[in-house]
N, C-alpha and C. Protein backbone atom coordinates (compact mmCIF):
# COMPACT_ATOMS: atom_id res chain seq x y z
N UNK A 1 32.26 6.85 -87.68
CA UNK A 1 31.77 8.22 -87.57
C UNK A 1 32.32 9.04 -88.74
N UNK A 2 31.14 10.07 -89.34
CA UNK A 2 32.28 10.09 -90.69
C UNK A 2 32.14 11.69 -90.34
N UNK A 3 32.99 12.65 -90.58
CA UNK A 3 33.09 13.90 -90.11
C UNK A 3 31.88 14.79 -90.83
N UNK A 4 31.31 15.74 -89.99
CA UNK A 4 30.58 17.35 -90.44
C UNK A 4 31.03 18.05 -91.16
N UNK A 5 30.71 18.73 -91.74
CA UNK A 5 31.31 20.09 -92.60
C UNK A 5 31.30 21.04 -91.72
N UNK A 6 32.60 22.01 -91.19
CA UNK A 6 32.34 22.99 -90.16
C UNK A 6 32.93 24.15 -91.17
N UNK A 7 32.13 24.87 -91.08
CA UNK A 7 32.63 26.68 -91.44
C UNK A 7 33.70 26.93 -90.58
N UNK A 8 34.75 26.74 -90.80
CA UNK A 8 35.50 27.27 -89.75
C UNK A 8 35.98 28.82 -89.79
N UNK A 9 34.97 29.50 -89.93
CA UNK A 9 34.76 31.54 -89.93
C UNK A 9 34.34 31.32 -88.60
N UNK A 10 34.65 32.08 -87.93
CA UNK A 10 34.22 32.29 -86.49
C UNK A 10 33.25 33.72 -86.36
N UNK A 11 32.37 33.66 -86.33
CA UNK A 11 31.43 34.69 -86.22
C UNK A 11 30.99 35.27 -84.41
N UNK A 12 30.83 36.58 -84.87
CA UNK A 12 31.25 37.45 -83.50
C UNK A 12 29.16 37.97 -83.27
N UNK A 13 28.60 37.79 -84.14
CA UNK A 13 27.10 38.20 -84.64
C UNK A 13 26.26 36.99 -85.14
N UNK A 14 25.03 37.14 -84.69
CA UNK A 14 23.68 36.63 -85.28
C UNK A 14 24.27 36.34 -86.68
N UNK A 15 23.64 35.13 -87.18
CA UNK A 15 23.63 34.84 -88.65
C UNK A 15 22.31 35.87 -89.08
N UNK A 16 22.40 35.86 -90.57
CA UNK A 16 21.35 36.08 -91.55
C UNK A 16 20.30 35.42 -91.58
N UNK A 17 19.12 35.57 -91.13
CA UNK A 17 18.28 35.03 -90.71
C UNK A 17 17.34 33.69 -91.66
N UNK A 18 17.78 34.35 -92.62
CA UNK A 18 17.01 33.32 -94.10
C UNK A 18 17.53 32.19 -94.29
N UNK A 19 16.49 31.07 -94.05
CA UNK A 19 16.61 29.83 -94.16
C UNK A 19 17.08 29.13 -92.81
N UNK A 20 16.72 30.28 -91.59
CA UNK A 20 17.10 29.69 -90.05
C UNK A 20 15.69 29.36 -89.55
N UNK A 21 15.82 28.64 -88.59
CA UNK A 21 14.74 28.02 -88.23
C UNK A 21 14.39 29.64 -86.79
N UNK A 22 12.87 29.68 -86.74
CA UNK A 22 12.25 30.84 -86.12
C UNK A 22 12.77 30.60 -84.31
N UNK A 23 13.13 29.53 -83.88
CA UNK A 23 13.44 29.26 -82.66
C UNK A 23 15.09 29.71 -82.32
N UNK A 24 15.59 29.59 -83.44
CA UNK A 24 17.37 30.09 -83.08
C UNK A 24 17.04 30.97 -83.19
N UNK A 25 17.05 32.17 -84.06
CA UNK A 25 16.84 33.16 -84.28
C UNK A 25 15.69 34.05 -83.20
N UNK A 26 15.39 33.38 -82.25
CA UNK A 26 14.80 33.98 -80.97
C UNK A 26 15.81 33.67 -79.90
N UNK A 27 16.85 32.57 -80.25
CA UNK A 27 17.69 32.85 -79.01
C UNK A 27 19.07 33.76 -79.39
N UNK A 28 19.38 34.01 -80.55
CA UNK A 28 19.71 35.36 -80.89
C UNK A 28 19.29 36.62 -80.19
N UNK A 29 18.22 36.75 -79.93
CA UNK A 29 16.84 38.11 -80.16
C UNK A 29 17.48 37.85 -78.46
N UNK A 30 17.54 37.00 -77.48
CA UNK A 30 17.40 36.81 -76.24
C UNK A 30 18.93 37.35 -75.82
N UNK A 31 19.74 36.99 -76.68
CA UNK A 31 21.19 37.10 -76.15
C UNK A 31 21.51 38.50 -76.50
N UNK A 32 21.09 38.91 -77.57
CA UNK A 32 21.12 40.42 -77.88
C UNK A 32 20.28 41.44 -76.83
N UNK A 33 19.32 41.03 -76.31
CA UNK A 33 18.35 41.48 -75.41
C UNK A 33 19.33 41.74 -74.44
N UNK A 34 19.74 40.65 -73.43
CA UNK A 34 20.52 40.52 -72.54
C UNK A 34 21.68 41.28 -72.29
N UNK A 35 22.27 41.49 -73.62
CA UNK A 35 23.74 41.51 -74.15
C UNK A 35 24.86 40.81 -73.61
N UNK A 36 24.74 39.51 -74.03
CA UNK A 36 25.26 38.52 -73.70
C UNK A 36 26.03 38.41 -75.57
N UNK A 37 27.18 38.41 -75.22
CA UNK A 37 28.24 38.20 -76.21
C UNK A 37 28.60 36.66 -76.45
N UNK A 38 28.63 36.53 -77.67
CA UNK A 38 28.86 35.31 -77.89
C UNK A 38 30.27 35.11 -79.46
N UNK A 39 30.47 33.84 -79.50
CA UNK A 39 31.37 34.13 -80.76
C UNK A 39 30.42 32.23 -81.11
N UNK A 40 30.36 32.75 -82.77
CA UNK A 40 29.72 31.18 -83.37
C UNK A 40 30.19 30.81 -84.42
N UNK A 41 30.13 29.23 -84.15
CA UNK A 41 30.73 28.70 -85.85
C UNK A 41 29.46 27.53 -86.15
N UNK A 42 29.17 27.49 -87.47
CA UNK A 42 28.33 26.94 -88.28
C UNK A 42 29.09 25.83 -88.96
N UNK A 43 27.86 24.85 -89.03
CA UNK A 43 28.71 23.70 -88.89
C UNK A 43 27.40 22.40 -89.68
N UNK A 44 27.60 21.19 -90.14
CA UNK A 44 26.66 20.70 -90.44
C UNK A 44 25.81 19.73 -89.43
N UNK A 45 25.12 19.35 -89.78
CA UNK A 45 23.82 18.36 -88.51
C UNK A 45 24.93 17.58 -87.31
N UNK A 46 25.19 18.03 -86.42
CA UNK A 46 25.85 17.44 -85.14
C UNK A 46 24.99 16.50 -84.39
N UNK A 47 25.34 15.40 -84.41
CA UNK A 47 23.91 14.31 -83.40
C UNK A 47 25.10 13.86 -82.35
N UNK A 48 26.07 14.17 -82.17
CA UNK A 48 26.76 13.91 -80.96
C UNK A 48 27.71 14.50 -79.92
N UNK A 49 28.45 14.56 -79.09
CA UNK A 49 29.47 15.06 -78.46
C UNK A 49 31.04 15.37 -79.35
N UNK A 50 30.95 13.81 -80.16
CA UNK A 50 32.30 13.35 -80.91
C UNK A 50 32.23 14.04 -81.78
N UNK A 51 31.05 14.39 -83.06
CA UNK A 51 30.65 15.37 -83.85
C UNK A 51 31.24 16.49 -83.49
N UNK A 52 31.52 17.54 -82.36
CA UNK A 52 31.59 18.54 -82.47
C UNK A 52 33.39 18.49 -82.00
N UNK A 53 34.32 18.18 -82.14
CA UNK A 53 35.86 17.49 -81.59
C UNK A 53 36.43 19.30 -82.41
N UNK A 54 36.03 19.09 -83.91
CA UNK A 54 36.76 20.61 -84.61
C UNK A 54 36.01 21.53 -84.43
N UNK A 55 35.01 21.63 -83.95
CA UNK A 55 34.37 22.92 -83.21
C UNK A 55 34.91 23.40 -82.17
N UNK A 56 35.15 22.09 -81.47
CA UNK A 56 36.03 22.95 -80.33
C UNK A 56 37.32 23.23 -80.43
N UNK A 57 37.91 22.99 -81.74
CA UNK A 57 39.24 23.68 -82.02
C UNK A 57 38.89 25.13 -82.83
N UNK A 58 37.67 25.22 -83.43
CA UNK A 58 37.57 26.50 -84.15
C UNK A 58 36.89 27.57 -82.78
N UNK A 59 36.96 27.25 -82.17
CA UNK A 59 35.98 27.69 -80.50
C UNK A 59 36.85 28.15 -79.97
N UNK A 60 38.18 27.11 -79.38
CA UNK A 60 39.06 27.31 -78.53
C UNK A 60 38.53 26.96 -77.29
N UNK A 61 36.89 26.04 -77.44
CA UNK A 61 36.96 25.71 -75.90
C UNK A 61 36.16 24.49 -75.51
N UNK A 62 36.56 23.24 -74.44
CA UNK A 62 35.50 22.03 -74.51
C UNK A 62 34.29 22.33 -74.77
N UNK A 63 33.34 21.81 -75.47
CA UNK A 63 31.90 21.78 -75.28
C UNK A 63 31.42 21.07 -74.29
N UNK A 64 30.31 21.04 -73.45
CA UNK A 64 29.72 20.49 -72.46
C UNK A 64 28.60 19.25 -73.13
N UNK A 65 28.63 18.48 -72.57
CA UNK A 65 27.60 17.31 -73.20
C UNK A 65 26.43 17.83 -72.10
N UNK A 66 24.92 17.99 -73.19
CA UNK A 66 23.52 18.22 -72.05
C UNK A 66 22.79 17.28 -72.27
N UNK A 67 22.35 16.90 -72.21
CA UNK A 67 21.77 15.63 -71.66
C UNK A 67 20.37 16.10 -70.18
N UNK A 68 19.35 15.22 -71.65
CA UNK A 68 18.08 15.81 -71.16
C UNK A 68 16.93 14.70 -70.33
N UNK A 69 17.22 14.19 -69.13
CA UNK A 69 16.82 13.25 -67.92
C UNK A 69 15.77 13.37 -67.46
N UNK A 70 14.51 12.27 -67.06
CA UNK A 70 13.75 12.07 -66.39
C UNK A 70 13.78 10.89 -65.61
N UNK A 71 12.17 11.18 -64.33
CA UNK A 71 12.84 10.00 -63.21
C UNK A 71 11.99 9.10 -63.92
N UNK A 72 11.99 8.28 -63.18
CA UNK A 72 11.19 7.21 -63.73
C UNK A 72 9.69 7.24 -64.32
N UNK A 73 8.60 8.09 -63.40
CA UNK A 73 7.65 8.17 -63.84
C UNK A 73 7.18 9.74 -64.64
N UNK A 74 8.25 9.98 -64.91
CA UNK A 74 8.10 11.40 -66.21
C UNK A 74 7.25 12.06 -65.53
N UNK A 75 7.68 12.72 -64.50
CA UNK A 75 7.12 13.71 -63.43
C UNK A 75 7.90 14.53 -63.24
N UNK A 76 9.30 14.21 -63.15
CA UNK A 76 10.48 15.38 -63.33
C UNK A 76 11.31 15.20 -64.05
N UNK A 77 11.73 16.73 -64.61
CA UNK A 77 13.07 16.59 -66.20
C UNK A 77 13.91 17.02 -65.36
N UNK A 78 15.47 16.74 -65.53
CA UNK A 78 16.49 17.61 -65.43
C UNK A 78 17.33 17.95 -66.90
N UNK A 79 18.06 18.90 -66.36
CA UNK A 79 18.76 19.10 -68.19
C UNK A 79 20.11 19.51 -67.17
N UNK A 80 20.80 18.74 -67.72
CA UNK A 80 22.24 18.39 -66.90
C UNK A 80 23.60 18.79 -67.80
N UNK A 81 24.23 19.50 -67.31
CA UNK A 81 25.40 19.84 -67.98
C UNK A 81 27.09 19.50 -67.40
N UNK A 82 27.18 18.70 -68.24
CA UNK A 82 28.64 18.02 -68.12
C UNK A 82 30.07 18.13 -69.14
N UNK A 83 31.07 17.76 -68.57
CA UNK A 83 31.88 17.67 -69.51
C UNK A 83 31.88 16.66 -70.43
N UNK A 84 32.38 16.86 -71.53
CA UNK A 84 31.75 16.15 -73.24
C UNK A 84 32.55 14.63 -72.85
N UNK A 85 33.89 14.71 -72.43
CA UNK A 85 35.18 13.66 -72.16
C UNK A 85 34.14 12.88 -71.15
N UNK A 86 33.51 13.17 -70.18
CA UNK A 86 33.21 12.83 -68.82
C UNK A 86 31.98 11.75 -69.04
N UNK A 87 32.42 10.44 -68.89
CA UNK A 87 31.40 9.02 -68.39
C UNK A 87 30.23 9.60 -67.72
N UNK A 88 29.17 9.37 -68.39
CA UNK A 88 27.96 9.74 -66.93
C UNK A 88 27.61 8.14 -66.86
N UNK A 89 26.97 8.32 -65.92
CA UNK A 89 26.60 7.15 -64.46
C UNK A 89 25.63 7.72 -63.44
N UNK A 90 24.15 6.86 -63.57
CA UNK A 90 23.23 6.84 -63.49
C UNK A 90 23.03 7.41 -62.24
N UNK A 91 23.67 6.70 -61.31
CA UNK A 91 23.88 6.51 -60.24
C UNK A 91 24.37 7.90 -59.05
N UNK A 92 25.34 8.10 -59.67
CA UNK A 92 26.44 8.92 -59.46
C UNK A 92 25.23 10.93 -59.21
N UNK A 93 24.70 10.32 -60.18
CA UNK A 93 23.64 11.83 -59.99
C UNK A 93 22.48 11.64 -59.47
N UNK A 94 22.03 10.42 -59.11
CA UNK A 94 20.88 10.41 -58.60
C UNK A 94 20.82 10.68 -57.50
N UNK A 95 22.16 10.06 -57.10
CA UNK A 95 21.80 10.48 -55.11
C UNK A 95 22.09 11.87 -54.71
N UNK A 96 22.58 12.33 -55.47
CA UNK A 96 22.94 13.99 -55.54
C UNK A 96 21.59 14.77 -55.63
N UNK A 97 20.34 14.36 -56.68
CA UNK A 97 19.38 15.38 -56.65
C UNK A 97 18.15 14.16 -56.25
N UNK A 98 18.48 13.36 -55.67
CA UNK A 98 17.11 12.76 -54.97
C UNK A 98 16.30 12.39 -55.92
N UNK A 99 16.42 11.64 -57.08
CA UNK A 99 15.52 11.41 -57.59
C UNK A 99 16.13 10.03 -58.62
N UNK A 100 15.73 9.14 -58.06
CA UNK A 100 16.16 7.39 -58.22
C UNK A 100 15.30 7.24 -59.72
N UNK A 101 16.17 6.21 -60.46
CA UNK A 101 15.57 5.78 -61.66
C UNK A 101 15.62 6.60 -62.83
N UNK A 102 16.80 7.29 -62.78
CA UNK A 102 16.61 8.74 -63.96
C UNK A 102 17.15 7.45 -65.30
N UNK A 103 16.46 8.47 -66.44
CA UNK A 103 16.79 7.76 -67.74
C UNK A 103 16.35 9.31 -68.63
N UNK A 104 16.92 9.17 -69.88
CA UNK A 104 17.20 9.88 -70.83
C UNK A 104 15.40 10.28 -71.19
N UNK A 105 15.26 11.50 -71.26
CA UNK A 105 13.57 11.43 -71.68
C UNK A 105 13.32 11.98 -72.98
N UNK A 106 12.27 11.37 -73.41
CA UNK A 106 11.37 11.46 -74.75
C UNK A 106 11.85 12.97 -75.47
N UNK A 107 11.73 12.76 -76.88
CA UNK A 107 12.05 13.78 -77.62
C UNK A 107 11.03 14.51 -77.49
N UNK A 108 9.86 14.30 -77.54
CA UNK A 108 8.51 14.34 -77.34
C UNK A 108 8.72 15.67 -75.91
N UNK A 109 9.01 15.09 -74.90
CA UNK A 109 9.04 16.12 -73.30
C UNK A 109 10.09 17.35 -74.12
N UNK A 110 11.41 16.59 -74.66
CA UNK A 110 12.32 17.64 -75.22
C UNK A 110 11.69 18.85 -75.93
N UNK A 111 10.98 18.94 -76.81
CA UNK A 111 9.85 19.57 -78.10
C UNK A 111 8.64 20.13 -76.78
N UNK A 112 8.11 20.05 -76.10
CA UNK A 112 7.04 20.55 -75.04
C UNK A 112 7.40 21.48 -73.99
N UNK A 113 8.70 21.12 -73.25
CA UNK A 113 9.08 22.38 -72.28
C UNK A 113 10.37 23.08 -72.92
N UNK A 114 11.21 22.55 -73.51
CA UNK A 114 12.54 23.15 -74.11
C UNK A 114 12.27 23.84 -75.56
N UNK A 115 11.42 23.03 -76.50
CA UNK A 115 10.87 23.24 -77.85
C UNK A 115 12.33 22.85 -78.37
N UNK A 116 12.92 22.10 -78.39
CA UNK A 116 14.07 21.53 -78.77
C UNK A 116 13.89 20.02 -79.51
N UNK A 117 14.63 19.41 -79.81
CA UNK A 117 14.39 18.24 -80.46
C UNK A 117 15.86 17.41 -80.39
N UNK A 118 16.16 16.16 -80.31
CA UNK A 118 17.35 15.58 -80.02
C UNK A 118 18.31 15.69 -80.49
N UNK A 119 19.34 15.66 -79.86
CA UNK A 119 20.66 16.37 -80.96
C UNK A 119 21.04 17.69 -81.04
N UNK A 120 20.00 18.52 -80.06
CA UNK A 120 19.85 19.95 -80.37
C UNK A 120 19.66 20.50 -79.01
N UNK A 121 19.72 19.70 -77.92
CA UNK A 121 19.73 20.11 -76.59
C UNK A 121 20.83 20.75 -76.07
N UNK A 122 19.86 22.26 -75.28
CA UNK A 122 21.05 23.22 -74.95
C UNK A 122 20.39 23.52 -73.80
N UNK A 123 21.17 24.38 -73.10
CA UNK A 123 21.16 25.17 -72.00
C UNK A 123 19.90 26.25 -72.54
N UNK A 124 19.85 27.02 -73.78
CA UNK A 124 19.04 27.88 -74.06
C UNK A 124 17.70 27.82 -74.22
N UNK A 125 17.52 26.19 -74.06
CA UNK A 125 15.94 26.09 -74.39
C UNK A 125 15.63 26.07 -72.80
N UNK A 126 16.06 26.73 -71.89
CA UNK A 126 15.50 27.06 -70.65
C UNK A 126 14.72 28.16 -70.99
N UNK A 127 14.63 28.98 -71.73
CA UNK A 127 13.94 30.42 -72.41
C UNK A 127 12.95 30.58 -72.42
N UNK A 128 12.36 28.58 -73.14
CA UNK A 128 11.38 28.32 -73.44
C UNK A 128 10.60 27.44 -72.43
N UNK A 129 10.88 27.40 -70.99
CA UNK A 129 10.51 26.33 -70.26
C UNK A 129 9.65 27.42 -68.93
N UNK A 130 8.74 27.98 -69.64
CA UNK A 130 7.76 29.21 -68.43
C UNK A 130 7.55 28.33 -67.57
N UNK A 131 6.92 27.11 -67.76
CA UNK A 131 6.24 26.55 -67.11
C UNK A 131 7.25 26.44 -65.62
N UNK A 132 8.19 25.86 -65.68
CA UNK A 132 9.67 25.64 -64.96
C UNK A 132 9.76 24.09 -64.70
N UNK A 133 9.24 23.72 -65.40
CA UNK A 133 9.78 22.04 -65.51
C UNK A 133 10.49 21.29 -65.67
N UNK A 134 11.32 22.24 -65.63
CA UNK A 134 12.94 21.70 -66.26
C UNK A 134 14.08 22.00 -65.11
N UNK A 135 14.48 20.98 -64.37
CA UNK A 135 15.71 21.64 -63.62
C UNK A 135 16.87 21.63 -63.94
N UNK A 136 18.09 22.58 -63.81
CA UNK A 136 19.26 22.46 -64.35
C UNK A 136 19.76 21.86 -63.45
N UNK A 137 20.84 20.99 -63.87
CA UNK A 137 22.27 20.67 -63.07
C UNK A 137 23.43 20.56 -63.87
N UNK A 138 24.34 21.36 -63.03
CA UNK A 138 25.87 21.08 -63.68
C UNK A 138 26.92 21.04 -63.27
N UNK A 139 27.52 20.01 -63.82
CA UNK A 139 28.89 19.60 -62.97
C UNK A 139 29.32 20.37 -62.40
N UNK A 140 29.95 20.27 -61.51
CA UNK A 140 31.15 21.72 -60.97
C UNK A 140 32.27 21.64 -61.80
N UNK A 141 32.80 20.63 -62.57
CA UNK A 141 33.55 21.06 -63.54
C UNK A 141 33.35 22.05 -64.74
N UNK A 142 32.36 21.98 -65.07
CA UNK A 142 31.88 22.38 -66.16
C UNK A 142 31.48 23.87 -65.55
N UNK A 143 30.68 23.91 -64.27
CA UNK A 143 30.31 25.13 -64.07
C UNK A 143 31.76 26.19 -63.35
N UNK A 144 32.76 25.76 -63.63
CA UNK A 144 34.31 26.01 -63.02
C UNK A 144 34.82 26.77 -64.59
N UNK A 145 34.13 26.49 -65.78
CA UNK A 145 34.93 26.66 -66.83
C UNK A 145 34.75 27.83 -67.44
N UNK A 146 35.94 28.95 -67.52
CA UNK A 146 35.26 30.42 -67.84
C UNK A 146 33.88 30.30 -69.36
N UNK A 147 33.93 29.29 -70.41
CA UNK A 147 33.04 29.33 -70.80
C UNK A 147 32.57 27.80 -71.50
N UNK A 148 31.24 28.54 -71.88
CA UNK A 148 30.15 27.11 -72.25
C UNK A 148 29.99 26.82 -73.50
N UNK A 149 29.90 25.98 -74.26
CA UNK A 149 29.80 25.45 -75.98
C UNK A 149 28.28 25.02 -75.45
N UNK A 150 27.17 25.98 -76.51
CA UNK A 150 25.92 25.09 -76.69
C UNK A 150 25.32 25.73 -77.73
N UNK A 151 24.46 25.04 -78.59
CA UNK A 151 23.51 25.36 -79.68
C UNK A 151 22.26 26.44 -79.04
N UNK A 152 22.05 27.06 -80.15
CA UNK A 152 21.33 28.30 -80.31
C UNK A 152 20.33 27.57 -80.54
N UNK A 153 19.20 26.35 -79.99
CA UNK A 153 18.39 25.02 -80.00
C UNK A 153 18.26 24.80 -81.38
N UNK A 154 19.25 24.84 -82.21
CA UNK A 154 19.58 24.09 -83.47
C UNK A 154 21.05 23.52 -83.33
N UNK A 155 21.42 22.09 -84.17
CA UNK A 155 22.58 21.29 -83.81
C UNK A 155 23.08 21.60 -85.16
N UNK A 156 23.07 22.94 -85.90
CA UNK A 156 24.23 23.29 -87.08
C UNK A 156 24.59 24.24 -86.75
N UNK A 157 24.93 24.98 -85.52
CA UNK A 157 25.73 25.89 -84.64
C UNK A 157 25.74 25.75 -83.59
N UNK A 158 27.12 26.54 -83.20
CA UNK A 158 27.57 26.35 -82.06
C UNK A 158 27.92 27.36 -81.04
N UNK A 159 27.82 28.15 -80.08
CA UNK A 159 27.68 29.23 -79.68
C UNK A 159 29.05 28.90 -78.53
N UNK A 160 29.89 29.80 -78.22
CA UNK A 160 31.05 30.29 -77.15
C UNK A 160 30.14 30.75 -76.42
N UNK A 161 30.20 30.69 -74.88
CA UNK A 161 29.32 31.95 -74.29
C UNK A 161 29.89 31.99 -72.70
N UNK A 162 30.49 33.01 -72.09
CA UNK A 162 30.74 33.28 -70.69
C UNK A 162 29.73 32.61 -69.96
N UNK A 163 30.35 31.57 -69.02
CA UNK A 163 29.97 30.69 -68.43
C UNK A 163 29.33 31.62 -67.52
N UNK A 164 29.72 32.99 -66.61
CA UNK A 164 29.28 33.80 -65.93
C UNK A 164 28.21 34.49 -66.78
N UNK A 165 28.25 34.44 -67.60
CA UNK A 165 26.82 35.69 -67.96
C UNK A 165 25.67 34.20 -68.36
N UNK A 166 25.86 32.78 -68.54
CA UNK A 166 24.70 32.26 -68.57
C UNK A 166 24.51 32.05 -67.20
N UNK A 167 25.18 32.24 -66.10
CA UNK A 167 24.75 31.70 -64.83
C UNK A 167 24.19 32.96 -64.00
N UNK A 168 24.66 34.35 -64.62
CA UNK A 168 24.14 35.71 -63.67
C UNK A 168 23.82 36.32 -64.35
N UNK A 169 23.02 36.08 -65.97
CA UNK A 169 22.44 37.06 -66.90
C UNK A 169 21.11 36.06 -66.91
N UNK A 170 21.27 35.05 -68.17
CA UNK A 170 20.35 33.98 -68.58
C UNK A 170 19.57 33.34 -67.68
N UNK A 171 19.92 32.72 -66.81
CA UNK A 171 19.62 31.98 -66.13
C UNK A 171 18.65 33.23 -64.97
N UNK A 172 18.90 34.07 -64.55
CA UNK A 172 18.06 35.04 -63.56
C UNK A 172 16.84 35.36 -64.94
N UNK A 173 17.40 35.34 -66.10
CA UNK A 173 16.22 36.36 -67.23
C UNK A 173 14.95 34.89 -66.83
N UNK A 174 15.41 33.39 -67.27
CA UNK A 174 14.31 32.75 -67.13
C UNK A 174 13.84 32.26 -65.90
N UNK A 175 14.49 32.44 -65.06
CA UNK A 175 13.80 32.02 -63.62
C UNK A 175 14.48 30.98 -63.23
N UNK A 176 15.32 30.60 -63.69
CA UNK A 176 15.55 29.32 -63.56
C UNK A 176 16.85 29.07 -62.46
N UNK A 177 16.89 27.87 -61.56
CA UNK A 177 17.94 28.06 -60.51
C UNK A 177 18.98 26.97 -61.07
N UNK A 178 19.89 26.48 -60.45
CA UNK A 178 20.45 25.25 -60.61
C UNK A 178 21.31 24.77 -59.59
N UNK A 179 21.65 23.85 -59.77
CA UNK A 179 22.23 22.80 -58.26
C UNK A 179 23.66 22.11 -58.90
N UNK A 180 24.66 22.18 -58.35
CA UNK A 180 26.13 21.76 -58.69
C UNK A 180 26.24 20.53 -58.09
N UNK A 181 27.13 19.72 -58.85
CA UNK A 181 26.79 18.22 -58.33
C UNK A 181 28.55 18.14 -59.00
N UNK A 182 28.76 16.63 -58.77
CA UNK A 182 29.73 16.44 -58.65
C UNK A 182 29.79 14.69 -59.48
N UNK A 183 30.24 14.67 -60.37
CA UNK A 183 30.19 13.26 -60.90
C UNK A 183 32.13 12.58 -61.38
């Protein structure tokens, strides 16, 4: 694994918009809407959990691994939020939300209800999921932790964000419910 380049400036504000892709820069527009406070560090192409190890020292806080699930016959997504350290097991969550045969789903489903793309899966591309096809779940560890590490649905930042204002701000703005599980 060979290390990212991380800005380690900790930014309290929206980046400069030039040369950002039009989808972060709407979940900016959303968190500012909200006023949902955040603190961010910029960082280069992250494709993993291990990738982001000095983010969460320039953060000061674990990041959550999301991880974006369907059942077997790609009829239902979940977008699951766990701790980054924490083994998942197939198993272990299925019998929790009733739905046997889960496996990792298509970048393709990722890009259609989230508008996200792999490597870049967050909590925020719920924003983009009107339809509501997407169910959340998250650990009770994770949902225990005063706050959350996730991308602005780009994987070259990294957003701090009160675990309470995505669960009683964000989450009421898109409709969206979620279910605590235990792995």
């Amino acid at each position: 694994m060979s290390e990212i380049y991380i800005d380690k400036t900790l930014y309290f504000s929206r980046p400069d918009p030039a040369g950002r892709l039009e989808k972060e820069i709407e979940a900016y527009n959303i968190l500012e809407k909200l006023g949902i406070q955040f603190e961010r560090v910029d960082h280069g192409e992250a494709s993993s959990i291990e990738d982001l190890k000095s983010v969460e020292d320039v953060l000061g806080i674990k990041i959550c691994k999301n991880l974006f699930l369907c059942n077997a016959s790609r009829t239902k997504f979940y977008l699951l939020l766990m701790p980054g350290d924490k083994k998942f097991l197939t198993k272990n969550l299925s019998k929790q939300i009733e739905s046997s045969r889960l496996s990792f789903a298509e970048g393709d489903h990722m890009e259609k209800y989230l508008k996200i793309t792999p490597g870049s899966v967050s909590i925020l591309g719920l924003m983009n999921d009107a339809q509501m096809a997407v169910s959340l779940v998250i650990d009770r560890e994770t949902a225990e932790q005063e706050y959350l590490g996730c991308h602005p649905l780009i994987n070259t930042s990294t957003l701090k964000i009160k675990t309470s204002d995505i669960i009683n701000v964000f989450l009421p703005y898109t409709g969206h419910d979620y279910k605590i599980v235990d792995l």
